[in-house]
PDB file of N, CA and C in Angstrom:
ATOM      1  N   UNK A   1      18.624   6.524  -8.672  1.00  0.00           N
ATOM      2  CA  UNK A   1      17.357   7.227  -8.716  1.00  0.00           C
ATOM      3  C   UNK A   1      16.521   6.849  -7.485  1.00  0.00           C
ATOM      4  N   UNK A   2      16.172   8.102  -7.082  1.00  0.00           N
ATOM      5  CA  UNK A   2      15.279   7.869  -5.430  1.00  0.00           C
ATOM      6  C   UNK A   2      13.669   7.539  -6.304  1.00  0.00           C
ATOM      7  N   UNK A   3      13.118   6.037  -5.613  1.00  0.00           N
ATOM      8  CA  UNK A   3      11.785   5.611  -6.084  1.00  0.00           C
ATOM      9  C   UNK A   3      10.720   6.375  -5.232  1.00  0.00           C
ATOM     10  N   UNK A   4       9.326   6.424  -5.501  1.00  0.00           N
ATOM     11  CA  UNK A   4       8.405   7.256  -4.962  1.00  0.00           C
ATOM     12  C   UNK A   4       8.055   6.509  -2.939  1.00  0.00           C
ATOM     13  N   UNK A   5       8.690   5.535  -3.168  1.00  0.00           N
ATOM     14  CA  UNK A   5       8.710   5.091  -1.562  1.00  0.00           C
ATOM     15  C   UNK A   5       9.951   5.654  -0.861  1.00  0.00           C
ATOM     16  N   UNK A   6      10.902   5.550  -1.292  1.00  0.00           N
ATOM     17  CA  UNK A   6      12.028   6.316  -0.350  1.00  0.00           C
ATOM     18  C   UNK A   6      12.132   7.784  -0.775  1.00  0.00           C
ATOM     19  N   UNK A   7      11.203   8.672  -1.335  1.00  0.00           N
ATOM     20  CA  UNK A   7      10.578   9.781  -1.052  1.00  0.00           C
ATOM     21  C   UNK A   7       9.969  10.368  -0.205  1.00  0.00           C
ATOM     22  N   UNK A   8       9.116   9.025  -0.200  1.00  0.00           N
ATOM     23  CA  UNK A   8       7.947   9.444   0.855  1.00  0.00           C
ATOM     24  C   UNK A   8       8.480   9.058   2.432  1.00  0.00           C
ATOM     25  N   UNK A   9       9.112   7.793   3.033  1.00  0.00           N
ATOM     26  CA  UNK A   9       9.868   8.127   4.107  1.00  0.00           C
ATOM     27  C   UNK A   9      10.460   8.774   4.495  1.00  0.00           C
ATOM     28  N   UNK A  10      11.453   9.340   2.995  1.00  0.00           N
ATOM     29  CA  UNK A  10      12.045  10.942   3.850  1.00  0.00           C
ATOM     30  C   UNK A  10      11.068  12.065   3.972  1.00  0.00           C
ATOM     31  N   UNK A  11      10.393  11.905   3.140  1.00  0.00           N
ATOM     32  CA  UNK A  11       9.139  12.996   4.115  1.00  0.00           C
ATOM     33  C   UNK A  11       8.612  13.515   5.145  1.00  0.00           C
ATOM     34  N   UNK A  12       8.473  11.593   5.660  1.00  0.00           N
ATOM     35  CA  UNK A  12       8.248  11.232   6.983  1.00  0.00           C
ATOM     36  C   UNK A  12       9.231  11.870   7.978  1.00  0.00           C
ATOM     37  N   UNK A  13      10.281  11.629   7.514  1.00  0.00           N
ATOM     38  CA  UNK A  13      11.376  11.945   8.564  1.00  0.00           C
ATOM     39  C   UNK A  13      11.867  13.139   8.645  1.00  0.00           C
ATOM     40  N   UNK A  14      11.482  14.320   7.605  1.00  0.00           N
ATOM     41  CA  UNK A  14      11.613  15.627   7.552  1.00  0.00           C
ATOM     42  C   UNK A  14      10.850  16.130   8.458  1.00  0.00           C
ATOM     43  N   UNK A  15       9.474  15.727   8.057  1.00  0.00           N
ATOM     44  CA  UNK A  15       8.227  16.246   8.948  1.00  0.00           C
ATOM     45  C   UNK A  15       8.631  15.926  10.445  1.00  0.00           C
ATOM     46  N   UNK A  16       8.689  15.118  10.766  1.00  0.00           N
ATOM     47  CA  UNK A  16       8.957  14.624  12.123  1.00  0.00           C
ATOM     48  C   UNK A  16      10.545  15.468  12.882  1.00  0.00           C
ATOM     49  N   UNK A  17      11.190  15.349  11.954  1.00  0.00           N
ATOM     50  CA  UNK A  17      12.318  16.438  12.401  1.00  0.00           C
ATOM     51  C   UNK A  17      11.354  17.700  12.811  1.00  0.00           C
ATOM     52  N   UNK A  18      10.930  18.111  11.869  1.00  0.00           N
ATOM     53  CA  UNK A  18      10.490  19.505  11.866  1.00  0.00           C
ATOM     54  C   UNK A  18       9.526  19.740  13.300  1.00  0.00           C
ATOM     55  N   UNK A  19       8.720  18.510  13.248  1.00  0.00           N
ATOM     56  CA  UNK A  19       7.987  18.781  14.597  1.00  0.00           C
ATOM     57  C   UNK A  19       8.640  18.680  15.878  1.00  0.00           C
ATOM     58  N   UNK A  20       9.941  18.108  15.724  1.00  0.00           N
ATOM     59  CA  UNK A  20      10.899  18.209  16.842  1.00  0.00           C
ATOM     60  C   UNK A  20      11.411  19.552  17.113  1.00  0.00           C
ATOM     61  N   UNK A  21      12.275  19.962  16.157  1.00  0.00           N
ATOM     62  CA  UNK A  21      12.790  21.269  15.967  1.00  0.00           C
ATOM     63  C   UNK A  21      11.587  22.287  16.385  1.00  0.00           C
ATOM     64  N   UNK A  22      10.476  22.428  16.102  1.00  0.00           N
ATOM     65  CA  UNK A  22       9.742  23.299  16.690  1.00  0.00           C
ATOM     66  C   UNK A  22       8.755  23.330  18.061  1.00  0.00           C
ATOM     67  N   UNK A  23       8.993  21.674  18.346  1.00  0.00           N
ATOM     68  CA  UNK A  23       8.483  21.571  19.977  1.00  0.00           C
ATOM     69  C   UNK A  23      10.133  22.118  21.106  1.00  0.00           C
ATOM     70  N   UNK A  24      10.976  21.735  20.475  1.00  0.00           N
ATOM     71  CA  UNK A  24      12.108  22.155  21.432  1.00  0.00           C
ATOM     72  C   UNK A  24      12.278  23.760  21.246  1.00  0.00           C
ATOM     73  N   UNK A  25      11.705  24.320  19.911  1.00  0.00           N
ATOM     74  CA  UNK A  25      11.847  26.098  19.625  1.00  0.00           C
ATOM     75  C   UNK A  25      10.707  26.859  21.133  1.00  0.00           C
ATOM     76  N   UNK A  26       9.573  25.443  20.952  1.00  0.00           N
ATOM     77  CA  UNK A  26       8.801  26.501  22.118  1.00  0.00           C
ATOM     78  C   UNK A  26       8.961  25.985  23.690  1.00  0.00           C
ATOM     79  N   UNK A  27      10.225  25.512  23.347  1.00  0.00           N
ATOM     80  CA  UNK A  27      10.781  25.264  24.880  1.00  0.00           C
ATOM     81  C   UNK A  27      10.174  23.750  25.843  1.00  0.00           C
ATOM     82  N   UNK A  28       9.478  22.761  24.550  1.00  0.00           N
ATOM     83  CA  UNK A  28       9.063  21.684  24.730  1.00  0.00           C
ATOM     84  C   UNK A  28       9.881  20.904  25.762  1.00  0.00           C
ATOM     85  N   UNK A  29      10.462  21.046  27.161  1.00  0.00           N
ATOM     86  CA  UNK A  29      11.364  19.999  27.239  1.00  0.00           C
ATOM     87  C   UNK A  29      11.150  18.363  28.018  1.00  0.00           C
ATOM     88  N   UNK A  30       9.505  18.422  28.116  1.00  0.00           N
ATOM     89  CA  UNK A  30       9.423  16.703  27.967  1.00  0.00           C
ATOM     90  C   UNK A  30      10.547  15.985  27.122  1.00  0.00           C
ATOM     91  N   UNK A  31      10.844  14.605  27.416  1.00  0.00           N
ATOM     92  CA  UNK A  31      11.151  13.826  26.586  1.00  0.00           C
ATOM     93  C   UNK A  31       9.963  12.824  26.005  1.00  0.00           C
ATOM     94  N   UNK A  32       8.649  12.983  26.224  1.00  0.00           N
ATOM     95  CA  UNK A  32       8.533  12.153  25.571  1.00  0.00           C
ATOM     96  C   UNK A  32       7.449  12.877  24.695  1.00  0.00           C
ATOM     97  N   UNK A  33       7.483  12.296  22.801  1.00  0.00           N
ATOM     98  CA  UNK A  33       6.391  13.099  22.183  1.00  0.00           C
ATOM     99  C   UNK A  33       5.290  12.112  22.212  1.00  0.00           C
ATOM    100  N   UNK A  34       4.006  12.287  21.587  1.00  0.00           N
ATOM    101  CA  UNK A  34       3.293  11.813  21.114  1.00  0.00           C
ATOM    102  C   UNK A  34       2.759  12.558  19.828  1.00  0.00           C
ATOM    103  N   UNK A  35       3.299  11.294  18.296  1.00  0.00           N
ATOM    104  CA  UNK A  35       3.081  11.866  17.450  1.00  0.00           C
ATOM    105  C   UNK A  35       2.206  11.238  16.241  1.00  0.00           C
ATOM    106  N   UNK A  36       1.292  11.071  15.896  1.00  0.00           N
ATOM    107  CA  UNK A  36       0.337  10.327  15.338  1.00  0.00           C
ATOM    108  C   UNK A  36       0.451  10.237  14.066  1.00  0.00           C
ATOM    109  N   UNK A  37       0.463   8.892  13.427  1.00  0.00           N
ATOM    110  CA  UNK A  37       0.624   8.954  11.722  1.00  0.00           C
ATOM    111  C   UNK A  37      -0.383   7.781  11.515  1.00  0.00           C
ATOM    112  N   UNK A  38      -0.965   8.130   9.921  1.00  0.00           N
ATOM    113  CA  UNK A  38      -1.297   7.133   9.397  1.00  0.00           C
ATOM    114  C   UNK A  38      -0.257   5.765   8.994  1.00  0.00           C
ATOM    115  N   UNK A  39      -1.197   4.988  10.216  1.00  0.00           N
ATOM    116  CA  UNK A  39      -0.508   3.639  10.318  1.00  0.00           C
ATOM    117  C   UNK A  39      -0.567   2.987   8.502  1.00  0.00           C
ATOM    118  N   UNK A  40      -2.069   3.112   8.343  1.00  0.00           N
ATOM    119  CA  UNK A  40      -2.172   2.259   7.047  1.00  0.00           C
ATOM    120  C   UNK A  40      -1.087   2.651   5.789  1.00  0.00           C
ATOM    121  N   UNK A  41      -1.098   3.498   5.847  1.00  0.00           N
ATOM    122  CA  UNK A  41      -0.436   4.483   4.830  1.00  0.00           C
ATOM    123  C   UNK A  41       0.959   4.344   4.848  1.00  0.00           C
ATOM    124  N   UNK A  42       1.769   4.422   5.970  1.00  0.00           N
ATOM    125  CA  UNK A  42       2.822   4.230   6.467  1.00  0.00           C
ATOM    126  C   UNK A  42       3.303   2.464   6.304  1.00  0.00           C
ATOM    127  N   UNK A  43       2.712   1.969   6.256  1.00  0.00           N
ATOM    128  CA  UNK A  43       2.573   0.097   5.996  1.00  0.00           C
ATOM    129  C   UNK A  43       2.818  -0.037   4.792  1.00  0.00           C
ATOM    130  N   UNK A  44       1.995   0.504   4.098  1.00  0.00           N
ATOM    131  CA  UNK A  44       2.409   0.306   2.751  1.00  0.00           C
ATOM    132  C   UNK A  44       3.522  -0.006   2.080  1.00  0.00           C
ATOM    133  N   UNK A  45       4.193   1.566   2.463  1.00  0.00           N
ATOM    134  CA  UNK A  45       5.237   2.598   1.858  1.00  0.00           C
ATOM    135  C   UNK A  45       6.478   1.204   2.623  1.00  0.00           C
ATOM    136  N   UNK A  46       5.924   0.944   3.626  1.00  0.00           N
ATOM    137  CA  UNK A  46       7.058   0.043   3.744  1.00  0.00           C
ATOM    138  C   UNK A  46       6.997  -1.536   3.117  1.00  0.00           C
ATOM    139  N   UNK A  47       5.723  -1.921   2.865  1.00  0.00           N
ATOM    140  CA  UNK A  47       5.992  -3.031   2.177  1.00  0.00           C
ATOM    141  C   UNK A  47       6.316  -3.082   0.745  1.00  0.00           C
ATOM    142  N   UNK A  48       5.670  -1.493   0.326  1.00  0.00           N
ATOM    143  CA  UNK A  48       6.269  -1.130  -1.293  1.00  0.00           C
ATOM    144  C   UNK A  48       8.012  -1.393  -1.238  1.00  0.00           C
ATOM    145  N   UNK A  49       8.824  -0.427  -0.117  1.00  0.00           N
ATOM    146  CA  UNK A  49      10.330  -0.706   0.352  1.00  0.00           C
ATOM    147  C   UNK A  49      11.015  -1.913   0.495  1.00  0.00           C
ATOM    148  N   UNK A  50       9.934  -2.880   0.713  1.00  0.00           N
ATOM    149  CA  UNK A  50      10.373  -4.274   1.130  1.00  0.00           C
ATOM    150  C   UNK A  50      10.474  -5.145  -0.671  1.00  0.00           C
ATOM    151  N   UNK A  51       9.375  -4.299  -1.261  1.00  0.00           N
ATOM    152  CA  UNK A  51       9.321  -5.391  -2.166  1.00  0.00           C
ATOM    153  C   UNK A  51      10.680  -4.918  -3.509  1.00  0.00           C
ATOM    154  N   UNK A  52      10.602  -3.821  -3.116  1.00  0.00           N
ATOM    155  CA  UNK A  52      11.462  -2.976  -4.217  1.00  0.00           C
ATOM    156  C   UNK A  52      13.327  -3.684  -3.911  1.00  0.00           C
ATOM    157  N   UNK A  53      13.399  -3.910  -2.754  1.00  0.00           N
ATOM    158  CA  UNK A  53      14.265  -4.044  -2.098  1.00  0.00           C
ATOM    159  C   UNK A  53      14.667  -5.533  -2.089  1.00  0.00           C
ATOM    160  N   UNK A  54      13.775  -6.607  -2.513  1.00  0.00           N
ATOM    161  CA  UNK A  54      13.658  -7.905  -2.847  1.00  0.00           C
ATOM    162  C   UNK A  54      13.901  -8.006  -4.461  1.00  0.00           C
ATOM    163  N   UNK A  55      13.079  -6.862  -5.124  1.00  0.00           N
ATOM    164  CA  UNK A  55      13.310  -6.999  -6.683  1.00  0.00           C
ATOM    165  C   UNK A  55      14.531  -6.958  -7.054  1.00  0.00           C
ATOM    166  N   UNK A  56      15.548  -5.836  -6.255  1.00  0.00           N
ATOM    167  CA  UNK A  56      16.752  -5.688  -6.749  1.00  0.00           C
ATOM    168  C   UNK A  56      17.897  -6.658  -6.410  1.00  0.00           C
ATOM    169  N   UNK A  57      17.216  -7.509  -5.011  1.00  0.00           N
ATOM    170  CA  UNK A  57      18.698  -8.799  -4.539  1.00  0.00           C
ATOM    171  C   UNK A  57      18.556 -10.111  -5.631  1.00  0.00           C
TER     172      UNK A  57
END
């Protein structure tokens, strides 16, 4: 069973695909992005991952 934290990273990583896939659709071809996320928010989700991930060893 996927927990509500490794939900939400793949989210992350959908979205972020997606903003790839559609900067290269409009012919984006920098390599480099700049893409802004909530840091705090994003911290969390990973220390929620960390702890979930400790509960189960």
């Amino acid at each position: 069973m996927i927990d509500k934290s490794e939900k939400y990273l793949k989210s992350i990583d959908n979205t972020l695909g997606d903003i790839l896939k559609e900067l290269k659709r409009q012919r984006q071809t920098d390599e480099v992005y700049a893409i802004t996320l909530d840091t705090e928010a994003v911290s969390e989700v990973i220390v929620e991952c960390f702890k979930n991930i400790e509960r189960t060893n």
